[in-house]
PDB file of N, CA and C in Angstrom:
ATOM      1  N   UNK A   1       4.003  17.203   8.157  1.00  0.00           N
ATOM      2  CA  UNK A   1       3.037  16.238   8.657  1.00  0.00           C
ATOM      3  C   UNK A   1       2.024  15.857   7.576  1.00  0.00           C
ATOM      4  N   UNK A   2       2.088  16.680   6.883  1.00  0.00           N
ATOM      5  CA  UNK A   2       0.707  16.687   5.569  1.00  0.00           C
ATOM      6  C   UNK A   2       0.847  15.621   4.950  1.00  0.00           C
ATOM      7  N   UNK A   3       2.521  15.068   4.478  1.00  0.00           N
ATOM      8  CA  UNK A   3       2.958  14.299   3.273  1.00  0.00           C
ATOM      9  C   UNK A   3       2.609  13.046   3.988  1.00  0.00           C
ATOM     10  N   UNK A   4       2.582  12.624   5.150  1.00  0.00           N
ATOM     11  CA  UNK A   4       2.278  11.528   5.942  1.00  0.00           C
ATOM     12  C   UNK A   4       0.772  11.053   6.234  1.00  0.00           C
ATOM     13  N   UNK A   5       0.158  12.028   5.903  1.00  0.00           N
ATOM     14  CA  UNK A   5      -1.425  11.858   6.065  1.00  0.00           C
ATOM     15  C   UNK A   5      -1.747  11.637   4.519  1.00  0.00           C
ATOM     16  N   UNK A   6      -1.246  12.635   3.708  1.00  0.00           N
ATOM     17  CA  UNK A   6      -1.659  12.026   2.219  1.00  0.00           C
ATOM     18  C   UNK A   6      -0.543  10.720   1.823  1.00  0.00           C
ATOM     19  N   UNK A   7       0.007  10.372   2.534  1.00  0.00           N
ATOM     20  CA  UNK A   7       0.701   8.694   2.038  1.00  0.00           C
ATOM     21  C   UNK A   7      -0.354   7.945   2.838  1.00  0.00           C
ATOM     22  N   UNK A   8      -0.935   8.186   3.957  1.00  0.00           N
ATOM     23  CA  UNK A   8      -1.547   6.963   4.566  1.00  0.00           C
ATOM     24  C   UNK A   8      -3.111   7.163   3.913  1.00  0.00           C
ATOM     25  N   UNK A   9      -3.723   8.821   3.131  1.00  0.00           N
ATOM     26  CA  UNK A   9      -4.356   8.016   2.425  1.00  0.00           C
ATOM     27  C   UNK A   9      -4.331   7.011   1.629  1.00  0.00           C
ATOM     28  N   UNK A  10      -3.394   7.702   0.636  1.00  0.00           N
ATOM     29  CA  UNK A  10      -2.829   6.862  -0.576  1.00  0.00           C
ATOM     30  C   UNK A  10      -2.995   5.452   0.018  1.00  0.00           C
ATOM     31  N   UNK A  11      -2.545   4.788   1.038  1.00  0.00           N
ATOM     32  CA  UNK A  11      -2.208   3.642   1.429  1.00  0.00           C
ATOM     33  C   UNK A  11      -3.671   3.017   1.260  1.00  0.00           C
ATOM     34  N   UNK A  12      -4.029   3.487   2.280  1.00  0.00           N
ATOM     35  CA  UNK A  12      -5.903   3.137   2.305  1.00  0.00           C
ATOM     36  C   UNK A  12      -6.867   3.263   0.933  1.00  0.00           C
ATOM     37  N   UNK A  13      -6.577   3.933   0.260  1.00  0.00           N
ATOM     38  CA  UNK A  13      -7.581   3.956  -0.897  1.00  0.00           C
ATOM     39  C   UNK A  13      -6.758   2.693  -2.208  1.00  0.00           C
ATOM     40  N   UNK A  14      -5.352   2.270  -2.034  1.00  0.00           N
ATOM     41  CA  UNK A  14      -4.920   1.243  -2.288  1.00  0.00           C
ATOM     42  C   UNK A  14      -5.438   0.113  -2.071  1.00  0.00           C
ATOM     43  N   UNK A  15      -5.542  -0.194  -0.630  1.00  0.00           N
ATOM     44  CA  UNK A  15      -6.018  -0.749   0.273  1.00  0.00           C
ATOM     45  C   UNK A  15      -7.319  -1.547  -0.614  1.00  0.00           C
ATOM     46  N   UNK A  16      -8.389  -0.491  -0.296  1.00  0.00           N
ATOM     47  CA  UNK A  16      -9.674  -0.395  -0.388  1.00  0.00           C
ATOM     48  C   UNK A  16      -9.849  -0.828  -2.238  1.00  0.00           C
ATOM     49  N   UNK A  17      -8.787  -0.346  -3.235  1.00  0.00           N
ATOM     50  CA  UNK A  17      -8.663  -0.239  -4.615  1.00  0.00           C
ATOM     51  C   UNK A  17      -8.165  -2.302  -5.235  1.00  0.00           C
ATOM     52  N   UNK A  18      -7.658  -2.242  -4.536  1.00  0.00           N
ATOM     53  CA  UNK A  18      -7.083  -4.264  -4.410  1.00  0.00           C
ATOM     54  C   UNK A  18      -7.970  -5.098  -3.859  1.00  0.00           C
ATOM     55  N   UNK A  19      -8.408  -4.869  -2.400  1.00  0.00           N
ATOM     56  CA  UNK A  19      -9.357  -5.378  -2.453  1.00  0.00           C
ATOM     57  C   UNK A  19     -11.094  -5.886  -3.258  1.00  0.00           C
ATOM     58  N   UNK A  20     -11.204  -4.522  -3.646  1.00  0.00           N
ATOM     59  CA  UNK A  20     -12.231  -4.359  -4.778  1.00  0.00           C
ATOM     60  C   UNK A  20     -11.866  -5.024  -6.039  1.00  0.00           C
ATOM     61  N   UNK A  21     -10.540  -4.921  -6.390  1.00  0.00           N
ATOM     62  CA  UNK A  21     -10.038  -5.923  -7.553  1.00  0.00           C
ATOM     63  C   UNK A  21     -10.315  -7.274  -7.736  1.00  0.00           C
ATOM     64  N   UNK A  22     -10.026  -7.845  -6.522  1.00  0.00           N
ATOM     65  CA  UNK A  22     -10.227  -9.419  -5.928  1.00  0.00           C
ATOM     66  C   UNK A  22     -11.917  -9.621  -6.181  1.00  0.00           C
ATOM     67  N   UNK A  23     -12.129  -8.797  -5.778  1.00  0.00           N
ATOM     68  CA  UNK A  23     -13.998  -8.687  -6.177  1.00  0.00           C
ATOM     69  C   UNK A  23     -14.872  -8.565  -7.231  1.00  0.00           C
ATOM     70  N   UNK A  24     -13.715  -7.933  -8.137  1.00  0.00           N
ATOM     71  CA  UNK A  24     -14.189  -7.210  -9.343  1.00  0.00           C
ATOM     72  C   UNK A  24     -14.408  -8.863 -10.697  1.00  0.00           C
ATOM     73  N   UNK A  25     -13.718 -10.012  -9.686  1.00  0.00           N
ATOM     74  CA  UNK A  25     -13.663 -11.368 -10.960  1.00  0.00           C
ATOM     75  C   UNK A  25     -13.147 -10.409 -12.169  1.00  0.00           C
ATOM     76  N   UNK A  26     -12.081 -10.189 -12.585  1.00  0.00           N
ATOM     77  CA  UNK A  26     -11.642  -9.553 -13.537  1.00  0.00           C
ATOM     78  C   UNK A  26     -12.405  -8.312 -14.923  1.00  0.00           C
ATOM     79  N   UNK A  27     -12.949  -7.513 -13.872  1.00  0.00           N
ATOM     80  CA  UNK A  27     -13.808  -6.337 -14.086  1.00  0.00           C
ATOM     81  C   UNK A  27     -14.770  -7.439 -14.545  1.00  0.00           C
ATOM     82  N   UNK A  28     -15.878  -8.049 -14.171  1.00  0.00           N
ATOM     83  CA  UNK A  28     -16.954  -9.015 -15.118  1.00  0.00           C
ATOM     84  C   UNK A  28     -17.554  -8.133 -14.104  1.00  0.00           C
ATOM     85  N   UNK A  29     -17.845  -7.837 -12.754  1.00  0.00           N
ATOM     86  CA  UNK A  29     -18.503  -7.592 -12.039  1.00  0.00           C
ATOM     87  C   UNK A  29     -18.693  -5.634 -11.851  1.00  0.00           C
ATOM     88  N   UNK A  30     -19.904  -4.762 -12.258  1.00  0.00           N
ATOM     89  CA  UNK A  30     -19.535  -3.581 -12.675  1.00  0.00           C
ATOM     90  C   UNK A  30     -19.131  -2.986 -11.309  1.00  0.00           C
ATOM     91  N   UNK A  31     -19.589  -2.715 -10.338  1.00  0.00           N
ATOM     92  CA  UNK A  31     -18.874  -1.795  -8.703  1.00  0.00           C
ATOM     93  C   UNK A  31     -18.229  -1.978  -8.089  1.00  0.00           C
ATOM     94  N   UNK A  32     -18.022  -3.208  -8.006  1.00  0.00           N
ATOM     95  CA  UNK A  32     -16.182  -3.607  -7.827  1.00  0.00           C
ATOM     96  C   UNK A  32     -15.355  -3.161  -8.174  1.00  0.00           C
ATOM     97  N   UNK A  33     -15.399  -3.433  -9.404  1.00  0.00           N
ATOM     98  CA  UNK A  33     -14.835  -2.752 -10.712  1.00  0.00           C
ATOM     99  C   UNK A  33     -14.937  -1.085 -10.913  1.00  0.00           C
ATOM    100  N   UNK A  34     -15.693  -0.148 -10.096  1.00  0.00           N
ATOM    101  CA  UNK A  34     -15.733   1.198 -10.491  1.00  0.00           C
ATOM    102  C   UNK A  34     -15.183   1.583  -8.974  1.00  0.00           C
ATOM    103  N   UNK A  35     -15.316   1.027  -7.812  1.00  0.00           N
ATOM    104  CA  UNK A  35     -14.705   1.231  -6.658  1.00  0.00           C
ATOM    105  C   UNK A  35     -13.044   0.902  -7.231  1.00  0.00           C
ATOM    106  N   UNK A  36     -12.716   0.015  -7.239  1.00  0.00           N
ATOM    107  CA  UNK A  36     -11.155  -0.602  -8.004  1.00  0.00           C
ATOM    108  C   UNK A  36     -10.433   0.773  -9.300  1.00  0.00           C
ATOM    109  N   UNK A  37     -11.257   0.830  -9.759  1.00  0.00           N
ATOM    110  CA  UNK A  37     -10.509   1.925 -10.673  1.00  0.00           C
ATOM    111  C   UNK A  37     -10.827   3.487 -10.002  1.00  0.00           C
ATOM    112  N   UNK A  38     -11.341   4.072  -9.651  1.00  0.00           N
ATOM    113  CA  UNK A  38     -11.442   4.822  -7.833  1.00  0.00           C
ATOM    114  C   UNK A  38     -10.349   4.976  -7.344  1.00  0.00           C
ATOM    115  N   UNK A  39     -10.664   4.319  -6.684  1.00  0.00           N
ATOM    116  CA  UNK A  39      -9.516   3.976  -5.227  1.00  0.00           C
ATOM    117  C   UNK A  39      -8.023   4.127  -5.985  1.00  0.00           C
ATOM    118  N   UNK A  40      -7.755   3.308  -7.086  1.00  0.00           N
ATOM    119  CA  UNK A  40      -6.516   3.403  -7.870  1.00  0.00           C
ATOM    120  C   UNK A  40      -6.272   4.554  -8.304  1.00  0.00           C
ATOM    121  N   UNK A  41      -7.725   5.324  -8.740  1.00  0.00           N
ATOM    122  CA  UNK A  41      -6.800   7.466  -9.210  1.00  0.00           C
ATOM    123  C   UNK A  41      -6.535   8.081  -7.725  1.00  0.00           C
ATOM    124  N   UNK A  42      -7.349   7.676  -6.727  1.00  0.00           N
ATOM    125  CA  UNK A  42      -7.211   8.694  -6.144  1.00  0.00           C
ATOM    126  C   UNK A  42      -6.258   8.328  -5.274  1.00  0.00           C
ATOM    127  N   UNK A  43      -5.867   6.960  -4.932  1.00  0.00           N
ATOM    128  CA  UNK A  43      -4.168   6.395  -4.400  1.00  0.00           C
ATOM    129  C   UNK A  43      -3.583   7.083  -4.959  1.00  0.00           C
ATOM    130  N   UNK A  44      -3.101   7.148  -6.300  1.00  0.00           N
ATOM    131  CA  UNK A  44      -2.102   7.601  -7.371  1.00  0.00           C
ATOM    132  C   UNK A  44      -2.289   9.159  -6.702  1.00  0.00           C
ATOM    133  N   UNK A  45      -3.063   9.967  -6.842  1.00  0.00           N
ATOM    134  CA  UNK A  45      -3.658  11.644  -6.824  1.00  0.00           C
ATOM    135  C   UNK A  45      -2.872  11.481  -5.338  1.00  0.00           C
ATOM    136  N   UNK A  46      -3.347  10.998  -4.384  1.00  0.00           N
ATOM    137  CA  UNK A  46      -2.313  11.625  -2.861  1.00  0.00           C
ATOM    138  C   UNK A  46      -1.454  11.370  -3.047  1.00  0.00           C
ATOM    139  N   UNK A  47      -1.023   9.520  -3.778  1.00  0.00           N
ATOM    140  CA  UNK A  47       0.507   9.354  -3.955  1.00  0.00           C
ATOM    141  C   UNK A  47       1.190  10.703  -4.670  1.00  0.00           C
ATOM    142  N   UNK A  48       0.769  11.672  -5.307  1.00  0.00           N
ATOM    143  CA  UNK A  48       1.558  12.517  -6.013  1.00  0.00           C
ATOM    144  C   UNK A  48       1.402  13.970  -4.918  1.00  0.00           C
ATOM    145  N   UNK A  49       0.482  13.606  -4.115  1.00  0.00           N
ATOM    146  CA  UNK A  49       0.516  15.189  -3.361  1.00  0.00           C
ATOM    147  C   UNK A  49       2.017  14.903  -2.757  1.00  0.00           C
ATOM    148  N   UNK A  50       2.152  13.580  -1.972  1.00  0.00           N
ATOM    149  CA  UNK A  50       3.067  12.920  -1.137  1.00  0.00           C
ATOM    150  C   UNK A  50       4.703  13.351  -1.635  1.00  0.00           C
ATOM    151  N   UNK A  51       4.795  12.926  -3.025  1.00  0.00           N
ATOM    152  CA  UNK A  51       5.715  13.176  -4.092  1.00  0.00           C
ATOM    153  C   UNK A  51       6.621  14.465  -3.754  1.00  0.00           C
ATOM    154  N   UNK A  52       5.464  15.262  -3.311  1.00  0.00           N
ATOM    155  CA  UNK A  52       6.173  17.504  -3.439  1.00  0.00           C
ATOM    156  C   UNK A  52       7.299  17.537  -2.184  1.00  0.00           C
ATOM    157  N   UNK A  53       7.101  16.177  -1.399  1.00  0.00           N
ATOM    158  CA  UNK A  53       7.779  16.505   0.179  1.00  0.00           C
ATOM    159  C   UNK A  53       8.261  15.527   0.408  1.00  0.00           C
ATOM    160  N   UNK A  54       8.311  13.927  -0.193  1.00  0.00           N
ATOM    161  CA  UNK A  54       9.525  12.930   0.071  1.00  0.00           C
ATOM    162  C   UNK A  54      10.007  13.005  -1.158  1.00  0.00           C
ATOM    163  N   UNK A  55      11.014  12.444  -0.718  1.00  0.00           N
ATOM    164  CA  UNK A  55      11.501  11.493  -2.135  1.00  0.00           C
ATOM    165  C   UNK A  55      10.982  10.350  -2.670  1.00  0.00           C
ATOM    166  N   UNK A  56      11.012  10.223  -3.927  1.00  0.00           N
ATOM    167  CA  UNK A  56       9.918   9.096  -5.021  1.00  0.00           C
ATOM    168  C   UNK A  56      10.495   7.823  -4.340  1.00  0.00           C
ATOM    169  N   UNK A  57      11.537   7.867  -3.865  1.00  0.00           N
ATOM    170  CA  UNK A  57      12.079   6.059  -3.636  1.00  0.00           C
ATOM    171  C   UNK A  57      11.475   5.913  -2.155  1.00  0.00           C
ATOM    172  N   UNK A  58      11.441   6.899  -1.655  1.00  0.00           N
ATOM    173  CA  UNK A  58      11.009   6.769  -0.594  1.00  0.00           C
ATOM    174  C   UNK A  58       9.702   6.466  -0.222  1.00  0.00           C
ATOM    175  N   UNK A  59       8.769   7.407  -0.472  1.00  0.00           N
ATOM    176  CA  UNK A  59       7.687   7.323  -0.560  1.00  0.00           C
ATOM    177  C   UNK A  59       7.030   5.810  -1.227  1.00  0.00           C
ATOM    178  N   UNK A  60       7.941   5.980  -2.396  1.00  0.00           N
ATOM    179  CA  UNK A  60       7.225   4.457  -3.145  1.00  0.00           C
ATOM    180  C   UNK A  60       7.099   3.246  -2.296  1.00  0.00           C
ATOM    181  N   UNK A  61       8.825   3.606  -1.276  1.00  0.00           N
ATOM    182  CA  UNK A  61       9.156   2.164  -0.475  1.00  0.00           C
ATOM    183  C   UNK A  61       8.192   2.087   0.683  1.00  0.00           C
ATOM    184  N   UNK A  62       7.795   3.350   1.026  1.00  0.00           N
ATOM    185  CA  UNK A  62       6.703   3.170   2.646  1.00  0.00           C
ATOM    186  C   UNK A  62       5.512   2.473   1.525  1.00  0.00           C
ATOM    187  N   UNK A  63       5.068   3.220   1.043  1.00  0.00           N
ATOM    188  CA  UNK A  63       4.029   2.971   0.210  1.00  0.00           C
ATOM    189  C   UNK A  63       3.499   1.712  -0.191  1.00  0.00           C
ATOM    190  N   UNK A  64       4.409   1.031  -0.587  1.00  0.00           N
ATOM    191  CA  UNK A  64       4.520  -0.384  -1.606  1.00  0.00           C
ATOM    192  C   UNK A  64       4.688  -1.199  -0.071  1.00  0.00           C
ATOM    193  N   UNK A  65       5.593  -1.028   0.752  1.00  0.00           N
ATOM    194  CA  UNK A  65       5.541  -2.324   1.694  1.00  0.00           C
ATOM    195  C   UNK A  65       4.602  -2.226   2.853  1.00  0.00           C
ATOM    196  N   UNK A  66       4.249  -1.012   3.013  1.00  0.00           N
ATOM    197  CA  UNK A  66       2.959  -1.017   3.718  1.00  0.00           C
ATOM    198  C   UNK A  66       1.702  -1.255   3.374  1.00  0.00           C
ATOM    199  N   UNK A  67       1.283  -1.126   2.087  1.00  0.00           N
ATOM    200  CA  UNK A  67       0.345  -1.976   1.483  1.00  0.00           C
ATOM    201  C   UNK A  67       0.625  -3.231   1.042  1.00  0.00           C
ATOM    202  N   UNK A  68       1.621  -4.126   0.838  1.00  0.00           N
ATOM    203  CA  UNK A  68       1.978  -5.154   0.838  1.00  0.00           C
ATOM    204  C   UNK A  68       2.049  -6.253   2.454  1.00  0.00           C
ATOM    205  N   UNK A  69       2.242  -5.656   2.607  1.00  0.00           N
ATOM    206  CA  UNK A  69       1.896  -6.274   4.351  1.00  0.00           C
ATOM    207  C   UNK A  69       0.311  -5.896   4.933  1.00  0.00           C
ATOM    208  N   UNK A  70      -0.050  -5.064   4.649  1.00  0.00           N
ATOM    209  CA  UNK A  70      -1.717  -5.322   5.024  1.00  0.00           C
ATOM    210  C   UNK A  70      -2.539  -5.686   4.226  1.00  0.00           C
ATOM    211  N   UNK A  71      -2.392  -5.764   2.872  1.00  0.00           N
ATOM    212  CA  UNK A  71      -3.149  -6.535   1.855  1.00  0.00           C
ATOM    213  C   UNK A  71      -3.145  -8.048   2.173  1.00  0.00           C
ATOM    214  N   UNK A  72      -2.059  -8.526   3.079  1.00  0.00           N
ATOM    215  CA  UNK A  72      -1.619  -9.625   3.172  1.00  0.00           C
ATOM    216  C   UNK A  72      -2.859 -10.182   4.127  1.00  0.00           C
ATOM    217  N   UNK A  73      -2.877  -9.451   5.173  1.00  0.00           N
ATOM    218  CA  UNK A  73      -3.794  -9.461   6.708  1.00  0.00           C
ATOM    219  C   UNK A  73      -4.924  -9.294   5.931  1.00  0.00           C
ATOM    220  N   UNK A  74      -5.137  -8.259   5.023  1.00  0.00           N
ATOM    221  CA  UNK A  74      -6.917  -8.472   4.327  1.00  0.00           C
ATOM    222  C   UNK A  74      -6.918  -9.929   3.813  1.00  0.00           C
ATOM    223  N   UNK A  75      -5.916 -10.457   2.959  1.00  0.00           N
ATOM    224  CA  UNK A  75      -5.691 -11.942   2.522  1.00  0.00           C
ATOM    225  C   UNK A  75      -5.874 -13.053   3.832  1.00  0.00           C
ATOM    226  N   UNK A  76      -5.508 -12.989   4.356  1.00  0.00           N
ATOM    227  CA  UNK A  76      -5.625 -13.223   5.706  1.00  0.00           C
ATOM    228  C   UNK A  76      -7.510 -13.639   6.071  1.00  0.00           C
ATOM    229  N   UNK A  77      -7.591 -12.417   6.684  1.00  0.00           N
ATOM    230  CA  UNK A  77      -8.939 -12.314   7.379  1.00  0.00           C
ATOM    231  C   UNK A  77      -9.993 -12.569   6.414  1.00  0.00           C
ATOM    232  N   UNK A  78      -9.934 -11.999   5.000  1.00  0.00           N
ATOM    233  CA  UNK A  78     -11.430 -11.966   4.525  1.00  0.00           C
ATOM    234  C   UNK A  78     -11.339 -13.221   3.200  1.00  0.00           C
ATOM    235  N   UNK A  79     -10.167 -13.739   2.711  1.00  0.00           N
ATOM    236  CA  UNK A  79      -9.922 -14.421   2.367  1.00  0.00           C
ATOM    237  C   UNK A  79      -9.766 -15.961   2.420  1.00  0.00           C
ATOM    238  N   UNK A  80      -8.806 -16.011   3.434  1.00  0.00           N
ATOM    239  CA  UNK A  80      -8.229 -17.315   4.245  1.00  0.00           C
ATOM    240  C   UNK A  80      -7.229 -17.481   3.292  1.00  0.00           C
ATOM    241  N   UNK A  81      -6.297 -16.908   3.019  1.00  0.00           N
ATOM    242  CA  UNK A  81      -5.213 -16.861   2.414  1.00  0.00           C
ATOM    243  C   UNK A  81      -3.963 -16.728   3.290  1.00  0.00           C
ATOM    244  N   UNK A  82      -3.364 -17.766   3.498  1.00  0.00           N
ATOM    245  CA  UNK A  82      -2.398 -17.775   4.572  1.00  0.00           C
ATOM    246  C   UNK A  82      -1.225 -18.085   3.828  1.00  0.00           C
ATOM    247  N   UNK A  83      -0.366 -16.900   4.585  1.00  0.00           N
ATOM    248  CA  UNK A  83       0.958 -17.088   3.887  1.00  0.00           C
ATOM    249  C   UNK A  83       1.850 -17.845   4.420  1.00  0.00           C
ATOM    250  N   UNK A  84       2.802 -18.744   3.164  1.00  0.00           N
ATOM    251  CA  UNK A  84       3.693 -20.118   4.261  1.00  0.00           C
ATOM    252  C   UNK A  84       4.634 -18.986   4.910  1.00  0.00           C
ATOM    253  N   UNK A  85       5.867 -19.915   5.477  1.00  0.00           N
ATOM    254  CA  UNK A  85       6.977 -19.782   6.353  1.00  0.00           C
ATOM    255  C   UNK A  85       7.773 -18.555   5.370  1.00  0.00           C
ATOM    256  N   UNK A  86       8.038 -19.147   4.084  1.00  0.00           N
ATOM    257  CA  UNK A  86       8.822 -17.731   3.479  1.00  0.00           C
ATOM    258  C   UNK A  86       8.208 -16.299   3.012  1.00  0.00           C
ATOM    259  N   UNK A  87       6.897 -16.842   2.990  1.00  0.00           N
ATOM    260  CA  UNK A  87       6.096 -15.473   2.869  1.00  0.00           C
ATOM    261  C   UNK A  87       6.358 -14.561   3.824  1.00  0.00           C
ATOM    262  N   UNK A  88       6.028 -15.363   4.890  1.00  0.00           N
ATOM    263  CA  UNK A  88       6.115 -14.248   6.249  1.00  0.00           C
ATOM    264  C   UNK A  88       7.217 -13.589   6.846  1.00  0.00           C
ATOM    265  N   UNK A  89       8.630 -14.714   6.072  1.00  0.00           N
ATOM    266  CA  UNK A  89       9.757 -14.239   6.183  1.00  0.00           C
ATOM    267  C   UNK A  89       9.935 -12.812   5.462  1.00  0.00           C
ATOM    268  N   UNK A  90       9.362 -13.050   4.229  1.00  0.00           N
ATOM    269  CA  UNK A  90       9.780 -12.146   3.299  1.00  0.00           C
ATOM    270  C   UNK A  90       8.824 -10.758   3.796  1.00  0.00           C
ATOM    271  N   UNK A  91       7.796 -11.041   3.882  1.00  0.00           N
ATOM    272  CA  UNK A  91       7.257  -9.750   4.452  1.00  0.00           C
ATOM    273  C   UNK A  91       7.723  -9.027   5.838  1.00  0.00           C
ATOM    274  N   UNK A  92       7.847  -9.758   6.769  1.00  0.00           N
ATOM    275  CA  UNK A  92       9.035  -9.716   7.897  1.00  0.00           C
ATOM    276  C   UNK A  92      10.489  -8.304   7.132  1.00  0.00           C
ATOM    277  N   UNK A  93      10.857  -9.157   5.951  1.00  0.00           N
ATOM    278  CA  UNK A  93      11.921  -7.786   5.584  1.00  0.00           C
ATOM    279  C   UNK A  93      11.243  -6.764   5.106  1.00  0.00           C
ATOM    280  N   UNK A  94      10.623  -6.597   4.477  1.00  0.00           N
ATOM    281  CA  UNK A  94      10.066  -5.703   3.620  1.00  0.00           C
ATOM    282  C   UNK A  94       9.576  -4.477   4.989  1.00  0.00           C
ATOM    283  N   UNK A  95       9.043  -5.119   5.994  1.00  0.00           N
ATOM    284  CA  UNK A  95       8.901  -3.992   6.960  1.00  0.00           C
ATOM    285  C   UNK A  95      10.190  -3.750   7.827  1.00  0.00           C
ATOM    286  N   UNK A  96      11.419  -4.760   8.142  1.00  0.00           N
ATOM    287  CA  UNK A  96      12.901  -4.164   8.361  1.00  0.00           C
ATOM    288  C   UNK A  96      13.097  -3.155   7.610  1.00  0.00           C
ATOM    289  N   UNK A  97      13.308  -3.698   6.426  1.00  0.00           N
ATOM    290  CA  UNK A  97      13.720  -3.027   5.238  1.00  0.00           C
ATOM    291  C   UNK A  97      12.561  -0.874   5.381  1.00  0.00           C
ATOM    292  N   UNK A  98      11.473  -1.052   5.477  1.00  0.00           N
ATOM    293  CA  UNK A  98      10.522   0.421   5.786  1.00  0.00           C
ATOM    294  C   UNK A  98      11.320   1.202   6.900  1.00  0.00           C
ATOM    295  N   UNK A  99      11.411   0.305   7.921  1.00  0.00           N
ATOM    296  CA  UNK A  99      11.894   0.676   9.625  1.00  0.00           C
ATOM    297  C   UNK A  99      12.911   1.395   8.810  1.00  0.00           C
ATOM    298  N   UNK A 100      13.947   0.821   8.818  1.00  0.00           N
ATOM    299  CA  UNK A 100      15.526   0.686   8.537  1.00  0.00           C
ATOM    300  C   UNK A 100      15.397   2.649   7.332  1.00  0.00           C
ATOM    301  N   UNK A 101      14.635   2.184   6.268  1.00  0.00           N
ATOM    302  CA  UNK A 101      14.543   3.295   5.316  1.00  0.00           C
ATOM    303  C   UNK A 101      14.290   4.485   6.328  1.00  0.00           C
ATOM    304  N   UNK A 102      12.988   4.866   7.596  1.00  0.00           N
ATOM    305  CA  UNK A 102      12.479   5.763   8.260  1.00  0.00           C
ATOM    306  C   UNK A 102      13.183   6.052   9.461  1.00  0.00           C
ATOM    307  N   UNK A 103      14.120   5.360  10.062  1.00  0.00           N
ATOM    308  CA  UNK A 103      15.227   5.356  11.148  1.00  0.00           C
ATOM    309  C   UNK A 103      15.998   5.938  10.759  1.00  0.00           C
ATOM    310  N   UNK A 104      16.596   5.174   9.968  1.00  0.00           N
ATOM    311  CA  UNK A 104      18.259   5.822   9.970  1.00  0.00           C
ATOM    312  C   UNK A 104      18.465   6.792   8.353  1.00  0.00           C
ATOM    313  N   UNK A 105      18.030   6.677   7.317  1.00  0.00           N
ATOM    314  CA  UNK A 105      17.953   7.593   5.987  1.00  0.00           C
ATOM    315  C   UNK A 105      17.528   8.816   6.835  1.00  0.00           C
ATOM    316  N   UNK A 106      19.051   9.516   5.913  1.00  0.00           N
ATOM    317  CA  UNK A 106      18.730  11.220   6.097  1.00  0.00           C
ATOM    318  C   UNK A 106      18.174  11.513   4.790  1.00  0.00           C
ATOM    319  N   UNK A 107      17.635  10.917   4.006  1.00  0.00           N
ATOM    320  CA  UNK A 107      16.992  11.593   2.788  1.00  0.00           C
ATOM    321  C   UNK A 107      15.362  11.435   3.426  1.00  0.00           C
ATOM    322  N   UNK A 108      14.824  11.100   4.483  1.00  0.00           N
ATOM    323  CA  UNK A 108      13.246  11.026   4.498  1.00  0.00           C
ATOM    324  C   UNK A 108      13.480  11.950   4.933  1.00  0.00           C
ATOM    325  N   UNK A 109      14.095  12.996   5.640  1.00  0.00           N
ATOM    326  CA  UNK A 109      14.071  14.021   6.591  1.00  0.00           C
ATOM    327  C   UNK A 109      12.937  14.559   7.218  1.00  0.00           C
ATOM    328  N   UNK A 110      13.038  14.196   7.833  1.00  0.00           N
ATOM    329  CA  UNK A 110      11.863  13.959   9.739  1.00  0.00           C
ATOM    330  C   UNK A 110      11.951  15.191  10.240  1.00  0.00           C
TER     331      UNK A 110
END
């Protein structure tokens, strides 16, 4: 259960690490910019607790498309960044594609 709580930090301090990026106007701005590089060790630091108990493809794949689909919704809401018809398609797989990896793969072993 542990490896699932340190991926959904990881997720969130991602989260929280991109967003701050968008903020950071390309580090010009300094706490943006020190939240953003933050959030990015200590994503990376759970991403590696996560590491001891999935597998790297695995983990990477929850990882990467679950922050890719809610970065989207932060794009979304705090932005107004709306994604067209193939965006949403494409993000649409990317969470098949998570399901599909956490369903049926006997390598996540549940």
């Amino acid at each position: 259960m542990m490896k699932y709580i340190f991926l959904a930090l990881a997720i969130i301090l991602e989260l929280i690490a991109t967003s701050a990026l968008k903020q950071s106007e390309q580090f010009t701005r300094l706490w943006p910019s020190v939240v953003s590089l933050v959030g990015y060790a200590l994503a990376f630091y759970f991403l590696s607790h996560t590491l001891k108990s999935l597998p790297v493809g695995i983990a990477y794949a929850i990882w990467s498309g679950v922050g890719i689909v809610l970065i989207t919704i932060i794009g979304v809401v705090f932005y107004k960044q709306i994604p067209d018809w193939p965006a949403i398609v494409g993000l649409a797989l990317i969470v098949a594609g998570v399901l599909v990896i956490n369903i049926f793969s006997k390598t996540v072993g549940h």
